[in-house]
Each structure stands twice: as C-alpha cells, then as structure tokens.
Protein backbone atom coordinates (compact mmCIF):
# COMPACT_ATOMS: atom_id res chain seq x y z
CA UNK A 1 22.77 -1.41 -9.17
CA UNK A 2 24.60 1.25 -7.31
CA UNK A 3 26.67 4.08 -8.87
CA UNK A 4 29.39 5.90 -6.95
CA UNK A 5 29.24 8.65 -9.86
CA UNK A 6 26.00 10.00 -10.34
CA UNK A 7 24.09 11.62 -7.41
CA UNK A 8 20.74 9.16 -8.18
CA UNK A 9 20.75 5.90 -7.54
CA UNK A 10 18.32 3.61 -9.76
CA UNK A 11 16.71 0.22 -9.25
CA UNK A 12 15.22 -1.80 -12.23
CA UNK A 13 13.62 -5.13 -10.96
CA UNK A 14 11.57 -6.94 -13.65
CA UNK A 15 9.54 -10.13 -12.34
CA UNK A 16 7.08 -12.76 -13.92
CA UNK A 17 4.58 -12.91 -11.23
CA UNK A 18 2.17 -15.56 -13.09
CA UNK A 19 1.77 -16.60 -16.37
CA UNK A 20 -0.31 -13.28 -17.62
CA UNK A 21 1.65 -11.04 -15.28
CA UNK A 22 4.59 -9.06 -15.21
CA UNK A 23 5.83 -6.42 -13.19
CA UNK A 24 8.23 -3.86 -13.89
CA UNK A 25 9.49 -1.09 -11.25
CA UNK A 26 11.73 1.70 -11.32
CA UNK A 27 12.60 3.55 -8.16
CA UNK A 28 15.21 6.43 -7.75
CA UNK A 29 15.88 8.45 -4.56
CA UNK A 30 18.13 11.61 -4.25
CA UNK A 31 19.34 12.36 -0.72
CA UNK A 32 20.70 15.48 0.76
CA UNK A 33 21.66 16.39 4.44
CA UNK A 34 18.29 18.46 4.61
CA UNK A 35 16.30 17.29 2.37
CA UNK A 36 15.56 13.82 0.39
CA UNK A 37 12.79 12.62 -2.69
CA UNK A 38 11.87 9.40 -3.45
CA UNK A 39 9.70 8.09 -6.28
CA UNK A 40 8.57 4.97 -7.58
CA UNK A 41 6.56 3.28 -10.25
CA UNK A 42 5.60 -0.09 -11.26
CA UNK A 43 3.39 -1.57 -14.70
CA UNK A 44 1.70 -4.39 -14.39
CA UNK A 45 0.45 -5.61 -17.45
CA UNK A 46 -2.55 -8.64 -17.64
CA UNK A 47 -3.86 -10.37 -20.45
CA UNK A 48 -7.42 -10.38 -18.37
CA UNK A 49 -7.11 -6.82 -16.95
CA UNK A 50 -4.74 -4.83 -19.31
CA UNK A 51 -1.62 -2.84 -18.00
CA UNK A 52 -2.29 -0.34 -15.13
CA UNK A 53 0.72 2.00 -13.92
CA UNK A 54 1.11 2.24 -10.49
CA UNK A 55 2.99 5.52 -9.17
CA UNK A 56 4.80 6.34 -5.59
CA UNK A 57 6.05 9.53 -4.12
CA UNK A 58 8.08 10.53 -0.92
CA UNK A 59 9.85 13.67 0.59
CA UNK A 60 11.37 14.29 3.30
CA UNK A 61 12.46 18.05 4.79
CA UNK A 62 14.81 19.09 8.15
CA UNK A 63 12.85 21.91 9.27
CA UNK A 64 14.92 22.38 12.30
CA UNK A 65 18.38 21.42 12.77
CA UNK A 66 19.08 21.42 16.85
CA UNK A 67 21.30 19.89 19.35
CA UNK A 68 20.95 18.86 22.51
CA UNK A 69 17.89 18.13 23.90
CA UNK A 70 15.92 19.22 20.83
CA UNK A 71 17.34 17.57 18.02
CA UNK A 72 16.20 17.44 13.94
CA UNK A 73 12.63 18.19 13.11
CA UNK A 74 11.47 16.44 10.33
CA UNK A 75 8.51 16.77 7.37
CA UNK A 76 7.85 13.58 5.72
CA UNK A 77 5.08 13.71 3.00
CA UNK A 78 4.18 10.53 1.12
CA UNK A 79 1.69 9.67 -2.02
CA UNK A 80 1.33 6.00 -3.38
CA UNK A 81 -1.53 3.91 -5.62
CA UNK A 82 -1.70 0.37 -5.41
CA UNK A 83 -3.70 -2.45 -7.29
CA UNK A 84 -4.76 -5.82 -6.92
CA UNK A 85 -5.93 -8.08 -8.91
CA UNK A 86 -8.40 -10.75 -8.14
CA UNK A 87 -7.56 -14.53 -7.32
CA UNK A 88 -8.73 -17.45 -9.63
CA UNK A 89 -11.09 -18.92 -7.44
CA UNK A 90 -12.45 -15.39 -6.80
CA UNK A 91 -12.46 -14.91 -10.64
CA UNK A 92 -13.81 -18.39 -12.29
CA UNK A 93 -14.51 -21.08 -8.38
CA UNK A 94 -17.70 -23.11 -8.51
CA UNK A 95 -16.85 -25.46 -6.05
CA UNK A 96 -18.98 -26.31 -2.77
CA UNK A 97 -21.45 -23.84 -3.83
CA UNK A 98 -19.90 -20.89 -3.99
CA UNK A 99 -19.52 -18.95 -7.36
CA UNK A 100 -16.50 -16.98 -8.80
CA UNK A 101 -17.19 -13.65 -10.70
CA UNK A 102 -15.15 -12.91 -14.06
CA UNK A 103 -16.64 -9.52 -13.75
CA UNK A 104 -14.54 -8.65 -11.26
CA UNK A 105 -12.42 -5.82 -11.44
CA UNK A 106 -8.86 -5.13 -9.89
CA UNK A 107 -8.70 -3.66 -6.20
CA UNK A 108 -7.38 -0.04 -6.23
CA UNK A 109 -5.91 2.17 -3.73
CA UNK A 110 -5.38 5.72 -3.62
CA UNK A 111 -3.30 6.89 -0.03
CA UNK A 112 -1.29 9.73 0.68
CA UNK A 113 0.37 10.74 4.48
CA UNK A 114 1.66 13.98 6.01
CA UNK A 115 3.72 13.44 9.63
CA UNK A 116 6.38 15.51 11.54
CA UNK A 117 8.92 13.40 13.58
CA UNK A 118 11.16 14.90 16.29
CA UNK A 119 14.31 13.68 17.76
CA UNK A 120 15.29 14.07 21.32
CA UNK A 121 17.97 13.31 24.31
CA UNK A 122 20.58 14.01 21.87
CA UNK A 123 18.86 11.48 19.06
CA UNK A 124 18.11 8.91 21.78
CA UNK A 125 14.39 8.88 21.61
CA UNK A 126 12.51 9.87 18.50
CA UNK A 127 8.91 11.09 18.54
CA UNK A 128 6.71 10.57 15.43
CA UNK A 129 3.04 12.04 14.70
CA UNK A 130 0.90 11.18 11.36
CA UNK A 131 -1.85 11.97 9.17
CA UNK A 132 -3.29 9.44 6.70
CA UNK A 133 -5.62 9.24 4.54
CA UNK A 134 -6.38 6.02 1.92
CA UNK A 135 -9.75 5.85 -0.50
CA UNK A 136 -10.40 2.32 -1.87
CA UNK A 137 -11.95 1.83 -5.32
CA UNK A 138 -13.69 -1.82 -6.79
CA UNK A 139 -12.99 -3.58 -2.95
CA UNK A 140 -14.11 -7.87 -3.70
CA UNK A 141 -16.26 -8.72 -1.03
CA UNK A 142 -18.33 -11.73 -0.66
CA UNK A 143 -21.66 -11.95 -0.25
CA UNK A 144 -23.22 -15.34 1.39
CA UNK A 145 -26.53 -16.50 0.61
CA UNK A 146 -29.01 -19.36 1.39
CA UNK A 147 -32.45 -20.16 0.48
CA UNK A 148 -34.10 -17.84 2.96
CA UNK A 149 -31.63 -15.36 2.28
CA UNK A 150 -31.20 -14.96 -1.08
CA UNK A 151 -29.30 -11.71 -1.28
CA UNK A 152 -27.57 -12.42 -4.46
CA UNK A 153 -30.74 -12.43 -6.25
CA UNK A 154 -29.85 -15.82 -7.97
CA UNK A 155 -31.65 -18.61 -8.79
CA UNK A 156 -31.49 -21.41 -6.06
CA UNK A 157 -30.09 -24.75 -8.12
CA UNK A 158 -30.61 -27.58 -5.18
CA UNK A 159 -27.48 -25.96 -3.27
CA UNK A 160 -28.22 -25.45 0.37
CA UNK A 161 -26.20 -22.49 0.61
CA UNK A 162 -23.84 -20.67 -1.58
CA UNK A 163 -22.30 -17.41 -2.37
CA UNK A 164 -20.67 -15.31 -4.72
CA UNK A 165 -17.77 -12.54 -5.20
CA UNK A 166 -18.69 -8.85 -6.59
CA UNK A 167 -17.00 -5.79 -6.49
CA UNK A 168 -17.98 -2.88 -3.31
CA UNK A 169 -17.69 0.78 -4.84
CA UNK A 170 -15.63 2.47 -1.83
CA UNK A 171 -14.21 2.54 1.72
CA UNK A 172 -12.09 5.21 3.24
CA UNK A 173 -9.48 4.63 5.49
CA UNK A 174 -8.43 8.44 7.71
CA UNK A 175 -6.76 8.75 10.96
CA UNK A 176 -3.60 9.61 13.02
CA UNK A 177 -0.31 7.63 13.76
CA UNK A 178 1.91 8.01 17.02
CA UNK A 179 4.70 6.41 17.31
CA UNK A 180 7.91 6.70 19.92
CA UNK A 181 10.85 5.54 19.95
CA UNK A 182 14.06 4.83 21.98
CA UNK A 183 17.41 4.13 21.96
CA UNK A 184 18.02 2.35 25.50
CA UNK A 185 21.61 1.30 24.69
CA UNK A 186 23.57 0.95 21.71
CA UNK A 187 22.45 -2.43 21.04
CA UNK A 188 18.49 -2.34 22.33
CA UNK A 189 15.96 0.27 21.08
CA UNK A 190 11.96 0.14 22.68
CA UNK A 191 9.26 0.74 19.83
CA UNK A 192 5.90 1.96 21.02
C-alpha cells in the first residue's frame, strides 16, 4: 500500500508458508535527498520451533555531494538476522539408510555490512567498495558413515552405509566486496 500523505511508506505482507508456518513482515523506509533508513522485521511462528522475530536495518548517507567528474559519495550501513528452519526429511527421513534428526534446531544468521560507493563521469560509472561480516549459529550438516567409519557413533543395523543430520555450532563468513559499474548508453549498463 502506498500513501501520497504521510512521509513513510509501509508494507504488511502476511503468508502461510506450510501448514505450521506463518510469516508476517513489516517494512517501512523514509527517504530524503541526503539521507535514507530502512527497517524490516518478520515473525515466524512454528508449532515445532516456536515464533522467532527476525529484524533488518539499512541507512544510507551523501557524504559528498559533487558534480562533474566526482559525483555523490555515499555511506551505506546494513544489519539483518535470518533463520531457517530445517526440512522434513532432514527433521524425521529414514529412507535408504540415512536418518533424520528431530533434534535439530533452526539455522540462524547474524550479518551486518559497512561500504562507501562513489559515482563518476557525471553518474556514468559508479564505483562500490564493502565490508561484511556474517556469524552462523546451529548450521545442519550431514555427517556420512559406514561400517568402517562409524563417525556417528551409532549402532550398525545391517545397513551398508548410512548417515545422519546434526546441528554444527558456528562458521563465520568476513571479507570485502568490489563492485563497478557503468552506464555505456542509455539503454546498456556493464556490471563487474
């Protein structure tokens, strides 16, 4: 829904996603010549895993306003969670062997960015650098085991090999974006 009186605009979006699942999101941005925010949100509620809220955050700042050559500097900072929730067969499969886990818990994400992005040849080409940084919490790996190795520390029922689904602690995700891009003709732009 858009509204030509207030200065926010709001999004409501509410979605059955599966039968013990729904999603609800709210998202509202406030824009300005110099500056813009942006936040976001979304509960998703489970009957296996309970409701988790899920939270997003974005800003955006004109450091420099030029012309020319040397056009808008930019400071975009970003924070956002996710979740994910494990499949069915990850959950409650015995099929060929392998076994599901219904101790698994939801995937979990954590990331946040920092980047500057300058504009140049009078906003023809764009230059973007970026900082991010993402922890992962309860990652579902699978482990795959046979009779001469038994790393899942279960008993051997006849199976020749098998496997199972658990939950890894953490992983970290770091590193820099660069990005470029340019405006060749009004119609055609080269992303690199």
């Amino acid at each position: 829904m858009k509204s030509k009186t207030l200065p926010y605009r709001f999004w409501l979006q509410a979605m059955s996603v599966a039968t013990t699942t729904e999603d609800f999101s709210i998202s509202a941005m406030r824009q300005h010549p110099r500056a813009s925010l942006e936040f976001g949100a979304r509960a998703e509620a489970n009957g296996y895993f309970g409701t988790r809220f899920v939270p997003r955050a974005g800003a955006s700042l004109a450091l420099l306003q030029g012309r020319g050559f040397w056009g808008e500097t930019r400071l975009r900072l970003f924070y956002g969670q996710g979740i994910k929730e494990p499949r069915f067969d990850q959950l409650f499969d015995d099929q060929f062997g392998d076994f599901g886990n219904p101790k698994l818990k939801p995937e979990a994400s954590k990331t946040w960015t920092v980047g500057i992005e300058q504009k140049l040849a009078h906003d023809r080409a764009t230059v973007s650098l970026e900082y991010f940084s993402s922890r992962f919490y309860n990652m579902i790996s699978f482990a795959f085991c046979d009779a001469f190795n038994n790393f899942c520390n279960l008993p051997i029922t006849g199976v020749p090999a098998f496997g199972y689904y658990f939950n890894t602690d953490r992983a970290r995700a770091r590193g820099i974006n660069l990005a470029g891009e340019s405006r060749i003709t009004s119609w055609l732009r080269f992303y690199r």
